[in-house]
C-alpha atoms as a PDB file:
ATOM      1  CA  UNK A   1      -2.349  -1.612  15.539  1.00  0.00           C
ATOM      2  CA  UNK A   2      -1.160  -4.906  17.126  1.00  0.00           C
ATOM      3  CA  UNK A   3      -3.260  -7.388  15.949  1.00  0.00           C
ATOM      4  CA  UNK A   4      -4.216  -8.516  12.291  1.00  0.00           C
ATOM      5  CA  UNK A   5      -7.455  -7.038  10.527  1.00  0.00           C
ATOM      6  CA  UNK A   6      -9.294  -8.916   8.016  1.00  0.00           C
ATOM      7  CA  UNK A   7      -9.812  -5.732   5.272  1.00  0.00           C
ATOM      8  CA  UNK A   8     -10.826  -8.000   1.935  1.00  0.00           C
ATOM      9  CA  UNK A   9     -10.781 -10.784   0.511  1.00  0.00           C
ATOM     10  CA  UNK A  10      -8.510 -12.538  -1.905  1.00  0.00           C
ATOM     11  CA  UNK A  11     -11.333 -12.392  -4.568  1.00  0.00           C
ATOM     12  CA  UNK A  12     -11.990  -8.802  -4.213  1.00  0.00           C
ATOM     13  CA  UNK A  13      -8.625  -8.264  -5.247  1.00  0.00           C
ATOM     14  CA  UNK A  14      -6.750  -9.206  -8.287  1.00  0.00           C
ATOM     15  CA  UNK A  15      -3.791  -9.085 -10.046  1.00  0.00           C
ATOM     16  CA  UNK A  16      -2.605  -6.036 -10.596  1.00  0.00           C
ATOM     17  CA  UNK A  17      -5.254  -3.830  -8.445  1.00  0.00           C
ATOM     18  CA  UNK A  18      -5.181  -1.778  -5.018  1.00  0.00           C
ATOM     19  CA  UNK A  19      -7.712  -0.757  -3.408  1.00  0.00           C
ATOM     20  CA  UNK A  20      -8.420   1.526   0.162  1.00  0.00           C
ATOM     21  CA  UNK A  21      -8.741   0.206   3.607  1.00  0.00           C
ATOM     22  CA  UNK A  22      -9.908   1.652   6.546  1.00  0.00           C
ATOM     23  CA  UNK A  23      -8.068   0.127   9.811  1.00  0.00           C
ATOM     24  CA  UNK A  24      -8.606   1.807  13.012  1.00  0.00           C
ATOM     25  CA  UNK A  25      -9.215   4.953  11.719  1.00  0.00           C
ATOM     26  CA  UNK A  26      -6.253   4.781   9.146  1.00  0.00           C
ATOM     27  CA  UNK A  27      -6.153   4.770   5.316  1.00  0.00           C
ATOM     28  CA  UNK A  28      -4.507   2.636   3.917  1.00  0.00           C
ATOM     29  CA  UNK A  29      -3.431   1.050   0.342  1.00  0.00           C
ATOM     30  CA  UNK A  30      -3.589  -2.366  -0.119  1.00  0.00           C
ATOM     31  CA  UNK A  31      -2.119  -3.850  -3.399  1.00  0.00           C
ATOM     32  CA  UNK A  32      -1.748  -7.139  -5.174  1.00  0.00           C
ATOM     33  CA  UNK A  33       0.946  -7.480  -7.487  1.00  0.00           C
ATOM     34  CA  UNK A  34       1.396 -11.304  -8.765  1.00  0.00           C
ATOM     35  CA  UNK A  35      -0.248 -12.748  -5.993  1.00  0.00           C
ATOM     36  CA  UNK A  36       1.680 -11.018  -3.211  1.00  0.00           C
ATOM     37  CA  UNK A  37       0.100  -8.272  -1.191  1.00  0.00           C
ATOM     38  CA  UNK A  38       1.453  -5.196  -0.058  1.00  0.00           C
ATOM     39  CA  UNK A  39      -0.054  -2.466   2.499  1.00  0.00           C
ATOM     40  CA  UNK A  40       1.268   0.925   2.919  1.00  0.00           C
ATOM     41  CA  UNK A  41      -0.138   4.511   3.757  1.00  0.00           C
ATOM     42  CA  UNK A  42      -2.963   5.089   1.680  1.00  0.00           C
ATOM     43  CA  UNK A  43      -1.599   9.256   1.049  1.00  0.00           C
ATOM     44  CA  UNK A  44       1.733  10.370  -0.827  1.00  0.00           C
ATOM     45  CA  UNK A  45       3.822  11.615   2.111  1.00  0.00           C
ATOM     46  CA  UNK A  46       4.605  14.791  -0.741  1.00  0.00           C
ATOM     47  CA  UNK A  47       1.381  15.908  -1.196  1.00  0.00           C
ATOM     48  CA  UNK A  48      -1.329  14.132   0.460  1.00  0.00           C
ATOM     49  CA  UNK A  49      -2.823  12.536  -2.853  1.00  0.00           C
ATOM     50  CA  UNK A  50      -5.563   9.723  -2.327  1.00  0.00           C
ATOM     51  CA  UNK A  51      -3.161   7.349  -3.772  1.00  0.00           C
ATOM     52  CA  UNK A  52      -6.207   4.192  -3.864  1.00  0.00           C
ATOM     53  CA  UNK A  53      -8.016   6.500  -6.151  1.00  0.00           C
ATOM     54  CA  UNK A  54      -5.479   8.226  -8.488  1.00  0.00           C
ATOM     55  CA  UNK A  55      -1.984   6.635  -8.158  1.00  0.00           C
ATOM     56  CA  UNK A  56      -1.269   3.913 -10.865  1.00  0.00           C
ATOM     57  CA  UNK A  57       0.792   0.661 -10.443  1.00  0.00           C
ATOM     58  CA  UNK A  58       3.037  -0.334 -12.172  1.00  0.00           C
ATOM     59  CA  UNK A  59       4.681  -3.464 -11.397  1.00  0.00           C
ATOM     60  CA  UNK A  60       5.668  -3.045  -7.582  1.00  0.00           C
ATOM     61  CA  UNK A  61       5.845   0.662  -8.508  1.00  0.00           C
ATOM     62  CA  UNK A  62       3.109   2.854  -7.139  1.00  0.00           C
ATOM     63  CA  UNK A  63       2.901   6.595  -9.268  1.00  0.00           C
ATOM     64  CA  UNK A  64       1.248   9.456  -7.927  1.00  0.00           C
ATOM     65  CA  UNK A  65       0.274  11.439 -10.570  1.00  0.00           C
ATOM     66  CA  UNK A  66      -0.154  14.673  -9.164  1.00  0.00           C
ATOM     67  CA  UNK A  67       4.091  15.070  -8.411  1.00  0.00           C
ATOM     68  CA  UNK A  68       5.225  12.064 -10.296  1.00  0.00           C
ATOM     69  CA  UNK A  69       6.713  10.603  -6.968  1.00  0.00           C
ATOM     70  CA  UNK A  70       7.242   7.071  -8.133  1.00  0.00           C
ATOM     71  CA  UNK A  71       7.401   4.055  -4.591  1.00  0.00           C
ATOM     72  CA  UNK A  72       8.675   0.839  -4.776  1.00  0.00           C
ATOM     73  CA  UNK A  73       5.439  -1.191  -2.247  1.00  0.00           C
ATOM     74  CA  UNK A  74       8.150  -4.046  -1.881  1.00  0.00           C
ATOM     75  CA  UNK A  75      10.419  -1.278   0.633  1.00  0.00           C
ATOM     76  CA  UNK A  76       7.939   1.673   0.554  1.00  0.00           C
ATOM     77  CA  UNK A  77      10.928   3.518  -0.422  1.00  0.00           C
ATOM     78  CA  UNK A  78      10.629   6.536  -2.569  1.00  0.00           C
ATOM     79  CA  UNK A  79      12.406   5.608  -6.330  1.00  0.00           C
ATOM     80  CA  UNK A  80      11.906   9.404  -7.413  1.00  0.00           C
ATOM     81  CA  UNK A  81      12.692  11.619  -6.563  1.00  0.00           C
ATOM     82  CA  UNK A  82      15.703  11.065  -4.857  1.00  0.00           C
ATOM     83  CA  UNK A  83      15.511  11.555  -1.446  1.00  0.00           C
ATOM     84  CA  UNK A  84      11.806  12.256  -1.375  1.00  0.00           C
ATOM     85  CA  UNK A  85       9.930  10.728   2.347  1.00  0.00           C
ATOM     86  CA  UNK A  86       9.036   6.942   2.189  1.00  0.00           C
ATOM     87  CA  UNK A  87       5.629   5.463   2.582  1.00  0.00           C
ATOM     88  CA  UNK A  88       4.594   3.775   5.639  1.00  0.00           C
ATOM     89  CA  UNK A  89       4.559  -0.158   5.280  1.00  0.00           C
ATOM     90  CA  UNK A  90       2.106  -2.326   7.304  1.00  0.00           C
ATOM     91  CA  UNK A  91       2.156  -6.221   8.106  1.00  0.00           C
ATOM     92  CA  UNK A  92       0.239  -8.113   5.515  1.00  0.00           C
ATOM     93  CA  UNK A  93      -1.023 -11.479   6.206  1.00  0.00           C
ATOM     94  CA  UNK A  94      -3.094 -13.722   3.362  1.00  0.00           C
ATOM     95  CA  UNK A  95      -5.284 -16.453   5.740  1.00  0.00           C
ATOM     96  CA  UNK A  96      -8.288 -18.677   4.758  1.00  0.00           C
ATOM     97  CA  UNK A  97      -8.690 -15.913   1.324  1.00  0.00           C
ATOM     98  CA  UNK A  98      -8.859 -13.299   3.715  1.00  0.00           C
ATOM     99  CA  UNK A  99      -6.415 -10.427   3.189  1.00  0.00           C
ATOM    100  CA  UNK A 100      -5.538  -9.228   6.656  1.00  0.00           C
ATOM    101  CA  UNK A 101      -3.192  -5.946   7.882  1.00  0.00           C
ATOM    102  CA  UNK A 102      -1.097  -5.961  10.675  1.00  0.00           C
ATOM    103  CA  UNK A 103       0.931  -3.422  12.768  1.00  0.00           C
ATOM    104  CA  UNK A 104       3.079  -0.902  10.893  1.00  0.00           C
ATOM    105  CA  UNK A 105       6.723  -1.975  10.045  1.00  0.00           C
ATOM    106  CA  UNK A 106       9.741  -0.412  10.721  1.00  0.00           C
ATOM    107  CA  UNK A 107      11.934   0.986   8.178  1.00  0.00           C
ATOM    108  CA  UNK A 108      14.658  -0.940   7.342  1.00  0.00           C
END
């Protein structure tokens, strides 16, 4: 994914909610928390849970209820458990109230 996708717009998205995107054959999680957006992999790297439909946020925390593996969007870094695999981030871009996804970041 080099270029930016349009996926939603600001509207469709408020404070507090994520939602699923499909870009280039990927699902992904797009979240809005205060304003800012996030996008990471749309599955918990534990289990495979459709996180858009069943995780809860909290904050910049993302749950997945089926393992209670808590991620921080912000870093896509795992808070709990320890150790546990991150989730993939993506390039988020917020243009003309268009919410647009970019190419996946590295980890840093």
């Amino acid at each position: 994914m080099s270029e930016q996708e349009a996926v939603l717009k600001t509207q469709d998205l408020g404070p507090g909610e994520m939602r699923q995107v499909n870009v280039r054959g990927q699902r992904l999680l797009v979240a809005n928390v205060g304003q800012t957006y996030y996008a990471v992999s749309g599955r918990c790297p534990r289990d495979g849970t459709d996180l858009a439909s069943v995780g809860r946020l909290k904050g910049h925390l993302l749950i997945c209820p089926t393992d209670d593996a808590v991620y921080d969007l912000r870093s896509g870094e795992a808070v709990a458990p320890p150790g546990a695999a991150a989730l993939a981030r993506y390039a988020i871009k917020v243009e003309q109230n268009l919410v647009k996804v970019g190419p996946r970041l590295e980890s840093e």
